[in-house]
Protein backbone atom coordinates (compact mmCIF):
# COMPACT_ATOMS: atom_id res chain seq x y z
CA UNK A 1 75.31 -27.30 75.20
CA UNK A 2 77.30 -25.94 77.56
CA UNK A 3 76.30 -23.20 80.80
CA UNK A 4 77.29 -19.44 80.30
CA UNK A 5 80.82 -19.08 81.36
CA UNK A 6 82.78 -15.96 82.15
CA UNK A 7 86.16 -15.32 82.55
CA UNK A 8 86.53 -13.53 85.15
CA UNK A 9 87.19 -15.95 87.76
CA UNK A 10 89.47 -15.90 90.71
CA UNK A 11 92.48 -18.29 89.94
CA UNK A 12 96.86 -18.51 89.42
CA UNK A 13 96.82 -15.26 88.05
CA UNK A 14 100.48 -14.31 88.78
CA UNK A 15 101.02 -11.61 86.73
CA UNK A 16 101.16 -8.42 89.43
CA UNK A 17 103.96 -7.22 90.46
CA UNK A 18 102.63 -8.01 94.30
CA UNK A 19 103.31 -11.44 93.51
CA UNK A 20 107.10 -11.02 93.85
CA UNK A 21 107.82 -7.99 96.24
CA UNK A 22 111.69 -9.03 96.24
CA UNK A 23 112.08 -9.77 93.21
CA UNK A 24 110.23 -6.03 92.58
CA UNK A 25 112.63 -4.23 94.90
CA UNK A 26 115.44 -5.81 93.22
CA UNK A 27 114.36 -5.07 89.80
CA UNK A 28 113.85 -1.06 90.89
CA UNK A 29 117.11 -1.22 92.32
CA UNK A 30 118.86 -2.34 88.91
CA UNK A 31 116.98 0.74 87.40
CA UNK A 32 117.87 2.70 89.50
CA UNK A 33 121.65 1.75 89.44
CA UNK A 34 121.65 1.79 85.23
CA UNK A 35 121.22 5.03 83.47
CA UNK A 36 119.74 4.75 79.94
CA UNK A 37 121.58 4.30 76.78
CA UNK A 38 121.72 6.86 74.46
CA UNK A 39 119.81 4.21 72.25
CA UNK A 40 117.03 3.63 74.77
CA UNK A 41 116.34 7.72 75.42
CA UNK A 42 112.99 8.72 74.96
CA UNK A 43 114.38 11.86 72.44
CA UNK A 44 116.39 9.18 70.49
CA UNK A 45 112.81 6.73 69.94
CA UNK A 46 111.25 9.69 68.74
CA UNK A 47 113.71 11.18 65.71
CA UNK A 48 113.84 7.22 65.23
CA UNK A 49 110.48 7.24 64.46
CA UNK A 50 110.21 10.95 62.73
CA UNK A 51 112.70 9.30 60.25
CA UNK A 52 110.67 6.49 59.49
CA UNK A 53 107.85 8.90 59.40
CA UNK A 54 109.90 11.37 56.30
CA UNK A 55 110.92 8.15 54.43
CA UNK A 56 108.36 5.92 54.46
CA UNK A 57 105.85 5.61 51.29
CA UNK A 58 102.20 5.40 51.53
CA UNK A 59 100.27 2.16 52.32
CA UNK A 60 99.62 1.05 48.31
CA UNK A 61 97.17 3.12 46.21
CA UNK A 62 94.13 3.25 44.56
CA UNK A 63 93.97 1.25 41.25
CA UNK A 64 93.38 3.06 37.91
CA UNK A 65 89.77 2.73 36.83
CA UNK A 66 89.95 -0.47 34.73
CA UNK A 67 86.48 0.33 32.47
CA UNK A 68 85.65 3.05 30.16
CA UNK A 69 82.94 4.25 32.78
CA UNK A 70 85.39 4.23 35.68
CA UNK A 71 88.08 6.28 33.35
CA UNK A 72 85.42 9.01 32.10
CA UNK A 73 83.99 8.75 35.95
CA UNK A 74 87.51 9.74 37.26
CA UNK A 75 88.09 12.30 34.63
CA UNK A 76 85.14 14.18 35.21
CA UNK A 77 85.67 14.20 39.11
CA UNK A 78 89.06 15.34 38.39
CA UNK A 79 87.86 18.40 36.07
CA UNK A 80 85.55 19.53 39.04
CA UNK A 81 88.97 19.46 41.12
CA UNK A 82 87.85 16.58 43.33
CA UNK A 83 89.87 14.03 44.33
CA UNK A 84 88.15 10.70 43.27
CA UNK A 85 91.01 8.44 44.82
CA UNK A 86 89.82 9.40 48.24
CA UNK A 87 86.33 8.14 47.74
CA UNK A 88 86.88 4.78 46.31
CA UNK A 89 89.65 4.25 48.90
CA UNK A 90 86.62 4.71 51.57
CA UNK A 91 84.30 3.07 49.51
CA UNK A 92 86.84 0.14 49.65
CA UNK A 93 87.47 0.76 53.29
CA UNK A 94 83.90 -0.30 54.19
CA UNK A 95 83.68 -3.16 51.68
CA UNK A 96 86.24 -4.83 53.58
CA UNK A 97 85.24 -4.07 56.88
CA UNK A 98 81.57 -5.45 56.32
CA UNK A 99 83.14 -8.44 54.73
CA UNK A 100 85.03 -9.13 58.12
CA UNK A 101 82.31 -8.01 60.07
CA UNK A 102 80.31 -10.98 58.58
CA UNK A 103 82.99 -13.08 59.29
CA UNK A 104 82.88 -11.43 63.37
CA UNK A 105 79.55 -12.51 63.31
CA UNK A 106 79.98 -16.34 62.15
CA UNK A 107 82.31 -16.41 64.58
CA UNK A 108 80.43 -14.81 67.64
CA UNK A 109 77.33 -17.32 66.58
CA UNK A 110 79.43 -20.25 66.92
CA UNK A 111 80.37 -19.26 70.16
CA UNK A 112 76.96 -18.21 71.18
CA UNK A 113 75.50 -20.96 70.00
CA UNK A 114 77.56 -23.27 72.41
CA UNK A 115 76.88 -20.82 76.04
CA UNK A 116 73.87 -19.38 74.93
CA UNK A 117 70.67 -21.49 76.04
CA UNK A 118 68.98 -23.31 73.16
CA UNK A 119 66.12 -20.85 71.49
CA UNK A 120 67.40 -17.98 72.82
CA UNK A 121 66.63 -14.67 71.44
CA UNK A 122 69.49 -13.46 71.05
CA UNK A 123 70.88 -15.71 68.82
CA UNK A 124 67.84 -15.03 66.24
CA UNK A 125 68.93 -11.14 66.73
CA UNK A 126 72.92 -12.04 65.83
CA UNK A 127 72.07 -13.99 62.53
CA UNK A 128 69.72 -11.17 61.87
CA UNK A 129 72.87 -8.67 61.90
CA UNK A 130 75.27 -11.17 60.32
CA UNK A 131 72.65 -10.71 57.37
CA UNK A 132 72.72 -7.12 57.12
CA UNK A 133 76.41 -7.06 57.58
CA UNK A 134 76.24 -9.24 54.23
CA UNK A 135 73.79 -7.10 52.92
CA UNK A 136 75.62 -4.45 53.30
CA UNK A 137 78.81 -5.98 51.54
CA UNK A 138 76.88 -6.92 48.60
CA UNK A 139 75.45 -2.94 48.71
CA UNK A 140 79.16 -1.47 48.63
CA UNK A 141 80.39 -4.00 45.99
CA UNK A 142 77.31 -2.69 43.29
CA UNK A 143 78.40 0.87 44.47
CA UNK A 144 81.62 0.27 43.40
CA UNK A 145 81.25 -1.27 40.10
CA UNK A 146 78.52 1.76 39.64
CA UNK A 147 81.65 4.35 39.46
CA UNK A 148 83.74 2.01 37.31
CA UNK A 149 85.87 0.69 40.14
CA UNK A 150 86.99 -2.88 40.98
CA UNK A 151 85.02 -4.21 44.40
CA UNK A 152 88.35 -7.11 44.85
CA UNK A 153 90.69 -4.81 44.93
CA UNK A 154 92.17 -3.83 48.01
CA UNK A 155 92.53 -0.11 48.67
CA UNK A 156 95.03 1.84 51.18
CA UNK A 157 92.15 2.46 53.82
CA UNK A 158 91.15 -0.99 53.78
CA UNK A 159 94.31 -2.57 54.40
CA UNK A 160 94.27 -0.19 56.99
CA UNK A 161 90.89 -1.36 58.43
CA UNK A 162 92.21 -4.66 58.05
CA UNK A 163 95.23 -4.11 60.42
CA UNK A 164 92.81 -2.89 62.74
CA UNK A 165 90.61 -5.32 62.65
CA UNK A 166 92.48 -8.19 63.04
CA UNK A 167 92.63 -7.91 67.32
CA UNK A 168 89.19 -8.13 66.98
CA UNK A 169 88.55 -11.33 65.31
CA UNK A 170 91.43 -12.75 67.21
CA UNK A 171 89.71 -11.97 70.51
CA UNK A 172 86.38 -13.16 69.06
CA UNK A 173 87.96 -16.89 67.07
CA UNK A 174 89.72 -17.64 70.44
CA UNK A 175 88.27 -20.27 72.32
CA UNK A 176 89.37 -19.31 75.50
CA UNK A 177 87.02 -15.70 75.45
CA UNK A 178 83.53 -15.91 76.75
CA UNK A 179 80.60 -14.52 75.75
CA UNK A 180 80.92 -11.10 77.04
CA UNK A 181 84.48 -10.05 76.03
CA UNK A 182 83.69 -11.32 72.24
CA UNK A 183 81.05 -8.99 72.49
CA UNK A 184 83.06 -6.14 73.91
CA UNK A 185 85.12 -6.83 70.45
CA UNK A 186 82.08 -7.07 68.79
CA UNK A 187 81.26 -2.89 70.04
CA UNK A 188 83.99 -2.30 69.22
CA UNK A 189 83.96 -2.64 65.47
CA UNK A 190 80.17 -1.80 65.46
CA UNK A 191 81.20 1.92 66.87
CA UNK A 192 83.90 2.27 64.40
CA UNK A 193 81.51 1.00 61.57
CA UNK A 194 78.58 3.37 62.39
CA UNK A 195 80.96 6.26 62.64
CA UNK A 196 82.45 5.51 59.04
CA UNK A 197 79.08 4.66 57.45
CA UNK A 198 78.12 8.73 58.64
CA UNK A 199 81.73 9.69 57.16
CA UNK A 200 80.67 7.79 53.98
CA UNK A 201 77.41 9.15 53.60
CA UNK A 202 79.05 12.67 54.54
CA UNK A 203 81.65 12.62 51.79
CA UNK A 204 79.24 10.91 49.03
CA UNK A 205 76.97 13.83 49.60
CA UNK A 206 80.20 16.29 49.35
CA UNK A 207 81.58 14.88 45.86
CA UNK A 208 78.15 14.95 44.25
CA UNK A 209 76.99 11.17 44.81
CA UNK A 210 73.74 12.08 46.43
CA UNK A 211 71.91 9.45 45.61
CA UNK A 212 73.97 6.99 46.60
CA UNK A 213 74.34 8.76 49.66
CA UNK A 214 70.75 8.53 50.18
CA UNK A 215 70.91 4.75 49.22
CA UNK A 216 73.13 4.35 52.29
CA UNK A 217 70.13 5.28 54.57
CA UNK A 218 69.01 2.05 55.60
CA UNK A 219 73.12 0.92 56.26
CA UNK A 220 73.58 3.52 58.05
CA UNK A 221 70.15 3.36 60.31
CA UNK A 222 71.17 -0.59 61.01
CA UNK A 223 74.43 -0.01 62.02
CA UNK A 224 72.59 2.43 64.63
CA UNK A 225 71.13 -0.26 65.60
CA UNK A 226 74.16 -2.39 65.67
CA UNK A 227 75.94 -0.58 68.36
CA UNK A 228 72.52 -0.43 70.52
CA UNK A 229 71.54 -4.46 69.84
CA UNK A 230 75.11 -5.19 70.71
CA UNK A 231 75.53 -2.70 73.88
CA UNK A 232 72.72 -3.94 75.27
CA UNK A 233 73.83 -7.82 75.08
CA UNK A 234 77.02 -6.82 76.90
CA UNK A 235 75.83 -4.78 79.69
CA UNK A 236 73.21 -7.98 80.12
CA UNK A 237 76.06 -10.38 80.16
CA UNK A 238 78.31 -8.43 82.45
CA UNK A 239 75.16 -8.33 84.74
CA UNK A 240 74.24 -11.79 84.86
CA UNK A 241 77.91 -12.53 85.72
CA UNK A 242 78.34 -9.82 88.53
């Protein structure tokens, strides 16, 4: 067991630019002295990137329904002129985000486990989450096979949500991070995931799926409770460190 460490120490940080104030002046003057390419222009990055924008394709699609109940699902939501795609895709979204939020959470106990003094608190209240976060997984898997859909596959949102989520298990697997910053990344992903769980709820509610709206409840109430559990920790951490 190890003390509570921080990183924010004083030490060889070298990275400002008042480190160098030659080599700064120097640089300026090159800058200065070289106009831009026509290649580096800020107008030429951005038709660079509107042409990208007009030919790229979307990121993959939703699978066809591969059961009966998931083709006469689809059919009927199609009839009533919804768009059934755009549910499963979130529905999929927040599968895969709990799923790597359980994973955040194995990783933030391991670390906690090592600065946090033995029998503290706090690590009761992180395993408590990590639960919920599986819970929650499990929840949005049944959901999916309810409407016919396949809970492994990977839809466009949550490749999307995986992208994003990658910085923060990076920050929160890297050994070098203390306590607080993993979990800074931690809030993070627990703000996003509240907001989409009330976007979830929102649209269920919208394309006729009341009840599973309503099912949601709980979810959504502990993800509330997420963001505040995990606030609080940091704002304690940050304290004890200032």
């Amino acid at each position: 067991m190890q003390p509570q460490q921080t990183g924010a120490h004083m030490g060889m940080n070298r990275t400002g630019a008042k480190m160098s104030p030659i080599d700064v002046s120097a640089m300026e003057e090159y800058a200065a002295a070289s106009p831009v390419s026509e290649f580096e222009s800020e107008d030429t990055m951005t038709a660079m990137r509107l042409e990208a924008i007009a030919e790229a394709d979307t990121i993959g699609s939703v699978p066809l329904p591969g059961t009966l109940k998931g083709m006469v699902t689809t059919g009927v939501s199609m009839l009533k002129g919804d768009n059934p795609a755009m549910l499963l895709d979130k529905l999929g979204e927040r599968l895969a985000f709990e799923r790597t939020g359980t994973r955040l959470y194995e990783a933030l106990l391991t670390k906690a486990v090592q600065l946090m003094p033995e029998g503290d608190a706090r690590l009761t209240t992180l395993q408590r989450i990590h639960d919920q976060e599986a819970e929650h997984f499990q929840m949005l898997a049944g959901a999916l096979q309810s409407l016919g859909a396949d809970p492994t596959a990977q839809t466009p949102c949550a490749d999307v949500g995986a992208q994003m989520s990658a910085g923060i298990l990076q920050v929160v697997t890297d050994p070098r991070t203390d306590l607080a910053q993993s979990l800074n990344a931690i809030l993070t992903a627990e703000l996003a995931d509240h907001a989409s769980w009330e976007l979830l709820q929102t649209l269920l509610r919208h394309t006729g799926h009341g009840e599973m709206a309503d099912s949601f409840g709980l979810a959504v109430q502990q993800e509330a409770e997420h963001v505040v559990t995990i606030r609080q920790m940091l704002q304690d951490c940050v304290m004890a460190a200032a």
